[in-house]
N, C-alpha and C. Protein backbone atom coordinates (compact mmCIF):
# COMPACT_ATOMS: atom_id res chain seq x y z
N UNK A 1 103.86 142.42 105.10
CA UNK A 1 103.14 141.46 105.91
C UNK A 1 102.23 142.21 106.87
N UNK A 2 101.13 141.33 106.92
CA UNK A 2 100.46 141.69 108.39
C UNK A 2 100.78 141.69 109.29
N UNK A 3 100.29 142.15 110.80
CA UNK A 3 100.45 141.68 111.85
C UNK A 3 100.19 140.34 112.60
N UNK A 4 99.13 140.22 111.69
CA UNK A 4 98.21 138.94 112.21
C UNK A 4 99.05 137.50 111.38
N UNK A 5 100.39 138.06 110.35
CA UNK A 5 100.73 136.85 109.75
C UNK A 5 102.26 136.46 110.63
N UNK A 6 102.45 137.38 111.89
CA UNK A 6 103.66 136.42 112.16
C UNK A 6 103.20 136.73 114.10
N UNK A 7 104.40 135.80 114.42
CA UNK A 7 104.17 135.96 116.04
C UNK A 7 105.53 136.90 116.71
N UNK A 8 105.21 137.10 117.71
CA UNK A 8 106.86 137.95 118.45
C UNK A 8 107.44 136.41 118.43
N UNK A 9 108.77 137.35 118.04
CA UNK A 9 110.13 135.96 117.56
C UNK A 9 110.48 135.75 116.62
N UNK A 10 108.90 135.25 115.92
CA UNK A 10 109.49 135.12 113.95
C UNK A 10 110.82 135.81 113.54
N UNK A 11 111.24 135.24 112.14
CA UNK A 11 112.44 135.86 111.44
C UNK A 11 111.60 136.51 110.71
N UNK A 12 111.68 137.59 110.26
CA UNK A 12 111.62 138.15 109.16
C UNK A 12 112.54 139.30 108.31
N UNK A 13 112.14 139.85 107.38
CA UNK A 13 112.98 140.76 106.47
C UNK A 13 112.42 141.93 106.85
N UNK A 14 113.07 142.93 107.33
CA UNK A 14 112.57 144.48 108.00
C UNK A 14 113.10 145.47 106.77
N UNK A 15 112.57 146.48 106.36
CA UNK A 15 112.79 147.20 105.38
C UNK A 15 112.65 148.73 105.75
N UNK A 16 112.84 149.27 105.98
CA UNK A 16 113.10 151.04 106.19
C UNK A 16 113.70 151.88 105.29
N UNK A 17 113.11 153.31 105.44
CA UNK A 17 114.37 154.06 104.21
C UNK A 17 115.80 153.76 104.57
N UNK A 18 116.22 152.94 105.40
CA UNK A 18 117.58 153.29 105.76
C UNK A 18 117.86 151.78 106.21
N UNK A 19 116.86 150.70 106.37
CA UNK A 19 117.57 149.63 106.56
C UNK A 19 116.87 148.36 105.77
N UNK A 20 117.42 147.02 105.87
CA UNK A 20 117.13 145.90 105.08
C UNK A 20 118.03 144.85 105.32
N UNK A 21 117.36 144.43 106.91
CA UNK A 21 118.06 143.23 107.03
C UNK A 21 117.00 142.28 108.31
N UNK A 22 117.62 141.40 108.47
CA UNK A 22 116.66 139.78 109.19
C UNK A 22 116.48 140.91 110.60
N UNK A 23 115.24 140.22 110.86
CA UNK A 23 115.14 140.51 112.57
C UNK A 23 114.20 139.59 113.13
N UNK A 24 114.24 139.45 114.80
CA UNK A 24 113.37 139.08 115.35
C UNK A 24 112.19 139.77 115.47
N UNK A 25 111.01 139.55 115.21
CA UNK A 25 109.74 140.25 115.62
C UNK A 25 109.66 140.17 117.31
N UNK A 26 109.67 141.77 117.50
CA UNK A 26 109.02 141.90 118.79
C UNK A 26 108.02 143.10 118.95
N UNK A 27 107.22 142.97 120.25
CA UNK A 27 106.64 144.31 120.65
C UNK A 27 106.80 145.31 119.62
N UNK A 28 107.98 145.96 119.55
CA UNK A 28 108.42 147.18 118.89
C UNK A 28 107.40 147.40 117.51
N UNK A 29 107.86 145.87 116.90
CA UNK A 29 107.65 145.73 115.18
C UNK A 29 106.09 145.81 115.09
N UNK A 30 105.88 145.45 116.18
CA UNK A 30 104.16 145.46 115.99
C UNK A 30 103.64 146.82 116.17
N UNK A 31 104.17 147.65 117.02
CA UNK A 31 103.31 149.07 117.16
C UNK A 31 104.16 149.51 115.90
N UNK A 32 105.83 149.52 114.86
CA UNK A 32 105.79 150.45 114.44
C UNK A 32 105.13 149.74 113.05
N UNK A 33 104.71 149.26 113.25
CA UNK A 33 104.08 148.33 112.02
C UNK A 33 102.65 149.43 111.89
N UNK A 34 102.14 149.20 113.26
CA UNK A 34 100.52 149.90 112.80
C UNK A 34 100.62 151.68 112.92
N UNK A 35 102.01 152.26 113.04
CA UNK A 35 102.28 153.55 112.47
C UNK A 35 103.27 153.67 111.36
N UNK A 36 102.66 152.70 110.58
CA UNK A 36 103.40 152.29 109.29
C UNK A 36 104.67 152.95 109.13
N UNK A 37 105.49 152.77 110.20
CA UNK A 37 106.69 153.08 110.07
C UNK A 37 107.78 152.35 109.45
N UNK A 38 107.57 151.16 109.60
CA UNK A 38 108.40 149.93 108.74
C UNK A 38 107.47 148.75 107.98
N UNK A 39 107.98 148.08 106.90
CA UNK A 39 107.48 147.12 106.53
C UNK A 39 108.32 145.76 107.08
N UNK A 40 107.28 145.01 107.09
CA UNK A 40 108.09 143.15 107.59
C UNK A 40 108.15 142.45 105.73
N UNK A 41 109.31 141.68 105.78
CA UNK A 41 108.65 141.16 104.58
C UNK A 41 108.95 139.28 104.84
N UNK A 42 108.43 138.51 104.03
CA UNK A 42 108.63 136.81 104.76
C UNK A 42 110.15 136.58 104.03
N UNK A 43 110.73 135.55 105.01
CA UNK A 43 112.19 135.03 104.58
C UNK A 43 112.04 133.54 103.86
N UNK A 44 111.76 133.84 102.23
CA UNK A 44 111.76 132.36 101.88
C UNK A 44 112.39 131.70 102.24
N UNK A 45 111.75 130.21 102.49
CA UNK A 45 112.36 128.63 102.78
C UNK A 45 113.96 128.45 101.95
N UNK A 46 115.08 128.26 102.65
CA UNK A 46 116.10 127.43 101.91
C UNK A 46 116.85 127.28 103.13
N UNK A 47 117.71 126.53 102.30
CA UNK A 47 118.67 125.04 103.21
C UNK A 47 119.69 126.08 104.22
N UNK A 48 119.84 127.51 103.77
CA UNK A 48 120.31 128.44 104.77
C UNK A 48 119.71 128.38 106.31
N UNK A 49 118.25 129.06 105.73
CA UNK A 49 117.52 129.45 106.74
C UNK A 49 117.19 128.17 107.60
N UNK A 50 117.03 127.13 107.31
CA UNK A 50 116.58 126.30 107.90
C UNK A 50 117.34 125.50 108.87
N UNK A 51 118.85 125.51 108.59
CA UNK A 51 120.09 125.27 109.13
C UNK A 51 120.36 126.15 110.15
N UNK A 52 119.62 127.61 110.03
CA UNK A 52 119.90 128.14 111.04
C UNK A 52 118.78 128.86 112.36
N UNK A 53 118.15 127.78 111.67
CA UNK A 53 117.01 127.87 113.37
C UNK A 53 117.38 126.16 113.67
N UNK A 54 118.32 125.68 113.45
CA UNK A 54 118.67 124.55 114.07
C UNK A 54 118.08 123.12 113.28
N UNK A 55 117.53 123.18 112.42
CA UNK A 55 117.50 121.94 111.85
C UNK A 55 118.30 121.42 110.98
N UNK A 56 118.36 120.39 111.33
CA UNK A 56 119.54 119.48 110.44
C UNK A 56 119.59 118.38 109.59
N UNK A 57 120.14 118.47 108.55
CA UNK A 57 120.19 118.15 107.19
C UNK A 57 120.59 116.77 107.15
N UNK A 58 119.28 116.05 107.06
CA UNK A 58 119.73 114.74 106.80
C UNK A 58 120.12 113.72 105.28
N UNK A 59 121.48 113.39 105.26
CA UNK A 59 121.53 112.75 104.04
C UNK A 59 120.67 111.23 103.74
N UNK A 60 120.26 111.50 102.31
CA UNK A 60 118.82 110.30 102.57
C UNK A 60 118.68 110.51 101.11
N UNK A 61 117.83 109.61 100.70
CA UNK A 61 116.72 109.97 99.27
C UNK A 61 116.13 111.09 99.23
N UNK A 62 116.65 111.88 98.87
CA UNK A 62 115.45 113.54 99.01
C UNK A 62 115.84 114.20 100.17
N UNK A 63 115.33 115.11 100.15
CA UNK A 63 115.75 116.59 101.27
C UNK A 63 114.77 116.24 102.42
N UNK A 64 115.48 116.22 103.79
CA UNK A 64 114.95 116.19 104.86
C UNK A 64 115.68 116.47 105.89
N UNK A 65 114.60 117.19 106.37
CA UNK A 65 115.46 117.99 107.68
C UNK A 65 114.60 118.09 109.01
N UNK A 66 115.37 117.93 110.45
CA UNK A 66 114.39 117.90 111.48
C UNK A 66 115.27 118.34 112.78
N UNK A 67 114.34 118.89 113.35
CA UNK A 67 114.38 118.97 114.89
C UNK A 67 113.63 118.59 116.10
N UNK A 68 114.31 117.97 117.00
CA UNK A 68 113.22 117.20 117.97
C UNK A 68 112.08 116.47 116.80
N UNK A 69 111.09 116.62 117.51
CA UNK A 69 109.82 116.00 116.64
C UNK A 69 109.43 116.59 115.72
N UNK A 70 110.26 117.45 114.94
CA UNK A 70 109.30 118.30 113.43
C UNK A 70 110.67 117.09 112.55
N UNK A 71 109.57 116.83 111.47
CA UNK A 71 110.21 116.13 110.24
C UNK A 71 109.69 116.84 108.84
N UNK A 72 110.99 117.72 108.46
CA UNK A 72 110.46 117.94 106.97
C UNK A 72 111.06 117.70 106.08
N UNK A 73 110.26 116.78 105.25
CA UNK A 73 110.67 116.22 104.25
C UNK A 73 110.21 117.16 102.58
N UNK A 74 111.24 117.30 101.90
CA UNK A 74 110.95 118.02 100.22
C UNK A 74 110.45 116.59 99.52
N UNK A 75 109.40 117.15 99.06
CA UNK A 75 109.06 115.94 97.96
C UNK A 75 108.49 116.80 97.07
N UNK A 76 108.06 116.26 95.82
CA UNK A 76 108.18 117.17 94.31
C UNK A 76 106.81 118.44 94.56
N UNK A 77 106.00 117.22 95.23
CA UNK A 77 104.23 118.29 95.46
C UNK A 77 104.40 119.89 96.40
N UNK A 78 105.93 119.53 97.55
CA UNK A 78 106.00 120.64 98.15
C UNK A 78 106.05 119.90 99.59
N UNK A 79 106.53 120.39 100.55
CA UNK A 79 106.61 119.76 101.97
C UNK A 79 105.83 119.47 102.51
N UNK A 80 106.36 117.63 103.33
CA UNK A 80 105.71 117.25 103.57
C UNK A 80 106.41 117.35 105.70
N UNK A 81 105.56 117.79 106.41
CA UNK A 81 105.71 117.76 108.03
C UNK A 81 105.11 116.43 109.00
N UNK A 82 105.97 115.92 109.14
CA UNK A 82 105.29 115.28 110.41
C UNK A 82 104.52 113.79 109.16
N UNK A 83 104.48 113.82 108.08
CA UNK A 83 103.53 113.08 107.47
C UNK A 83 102.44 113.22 107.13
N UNK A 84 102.59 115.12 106.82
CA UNK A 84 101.61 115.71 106.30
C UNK A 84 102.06 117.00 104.91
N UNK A 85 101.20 116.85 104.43
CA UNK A 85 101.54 117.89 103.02
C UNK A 85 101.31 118.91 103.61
N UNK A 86 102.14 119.71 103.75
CA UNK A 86 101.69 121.57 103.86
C UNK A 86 102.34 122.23 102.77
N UNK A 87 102.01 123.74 102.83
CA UNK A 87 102.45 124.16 101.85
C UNK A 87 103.72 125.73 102.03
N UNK A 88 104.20 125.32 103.34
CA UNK A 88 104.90 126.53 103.91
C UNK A 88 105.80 127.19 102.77
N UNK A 89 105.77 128.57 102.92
CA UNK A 89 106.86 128.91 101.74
C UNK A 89 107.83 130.10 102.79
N UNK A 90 107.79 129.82 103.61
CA UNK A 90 108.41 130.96 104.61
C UNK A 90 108.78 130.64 106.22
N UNK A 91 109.97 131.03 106.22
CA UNK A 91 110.75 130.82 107.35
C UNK A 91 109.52 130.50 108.51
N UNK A 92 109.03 132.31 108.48
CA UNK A 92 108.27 132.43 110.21
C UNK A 92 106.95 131.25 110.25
N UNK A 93 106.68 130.50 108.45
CA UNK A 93 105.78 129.65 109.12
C UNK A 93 106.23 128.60 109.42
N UNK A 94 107.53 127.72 109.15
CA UNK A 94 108.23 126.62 109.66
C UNK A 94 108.04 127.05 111.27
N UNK A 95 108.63 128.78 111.70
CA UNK A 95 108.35 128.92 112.97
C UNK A 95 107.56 128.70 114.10
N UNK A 96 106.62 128.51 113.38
CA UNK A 96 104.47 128.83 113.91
C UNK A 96 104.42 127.14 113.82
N UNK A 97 104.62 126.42 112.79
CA UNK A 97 104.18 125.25 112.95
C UNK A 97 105.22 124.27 114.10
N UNK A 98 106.23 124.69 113.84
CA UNK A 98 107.25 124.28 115.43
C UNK A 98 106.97 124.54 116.82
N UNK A 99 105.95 125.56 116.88
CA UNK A 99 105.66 126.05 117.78
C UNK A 99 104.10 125.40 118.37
N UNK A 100 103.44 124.96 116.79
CA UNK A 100 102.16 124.27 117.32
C UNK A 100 102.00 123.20 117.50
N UNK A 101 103.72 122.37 117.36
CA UNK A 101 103.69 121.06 117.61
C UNK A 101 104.25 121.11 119.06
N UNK A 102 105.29 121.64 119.25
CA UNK A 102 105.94 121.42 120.66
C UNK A 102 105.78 122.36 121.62
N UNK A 103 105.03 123.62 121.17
CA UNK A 103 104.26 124.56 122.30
C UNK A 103 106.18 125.36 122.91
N UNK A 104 106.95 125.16 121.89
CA UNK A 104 108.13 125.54 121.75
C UNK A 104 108.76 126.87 121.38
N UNK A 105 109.34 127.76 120.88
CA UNK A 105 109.73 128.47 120.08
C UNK A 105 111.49 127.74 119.16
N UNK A 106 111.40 127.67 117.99
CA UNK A 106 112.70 127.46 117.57
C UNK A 106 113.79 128.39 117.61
């Protein structure tokens, strides 16, 4: 990943000769990012990840899940937010768009 594709906070997948596991993006990840010391990689969307930045799984016709005012609903085309089609395929952007609705961090 870029720098420019996540914010400090995001989840992502950190990779090193020596490690490979979730982290928060901060400060750090960004300078050792541009002395290509580590790679970020994105944490695909599933009912894990999503359960555990706090949204919750509503039983219904189809997959939907929400917090405060984010509503995401699975429908066949790909998720739909708020009553809009997007096309998120990754944790840190559920993150970014939570963040551009409620000026929040999840």
């Amino acid at each position: 990943m870029k720098g420019n594709e996540v914010r400090l906070g995001n989840y992502c997948r950190e990779i090193t000769h020596s490690k490979n596991h979730v982290v928060k993006v901060s400060k750090e990840h960004f300078e050792d990012m541009e002395d290509n010391e580590i790679d970020l990689f994105p944490i695909t969307i599933t009912e894990e990840g999503l359960v555990s930045l706090g949204l919750k799984k509503w039983k219904s016709k189809g997959t939907i899940y929400s917090k405060g005012i984010l509503i995401l609903h699975l429908r066949k085309r790909g998720w739909v937010i708020n009553k809009r089609f997007v096309e998120p395929k990754y944790i840190h952007q559920i993150q970014n768009i939570y963040f551009a609705i409620t000026n929040k961090e999840i």
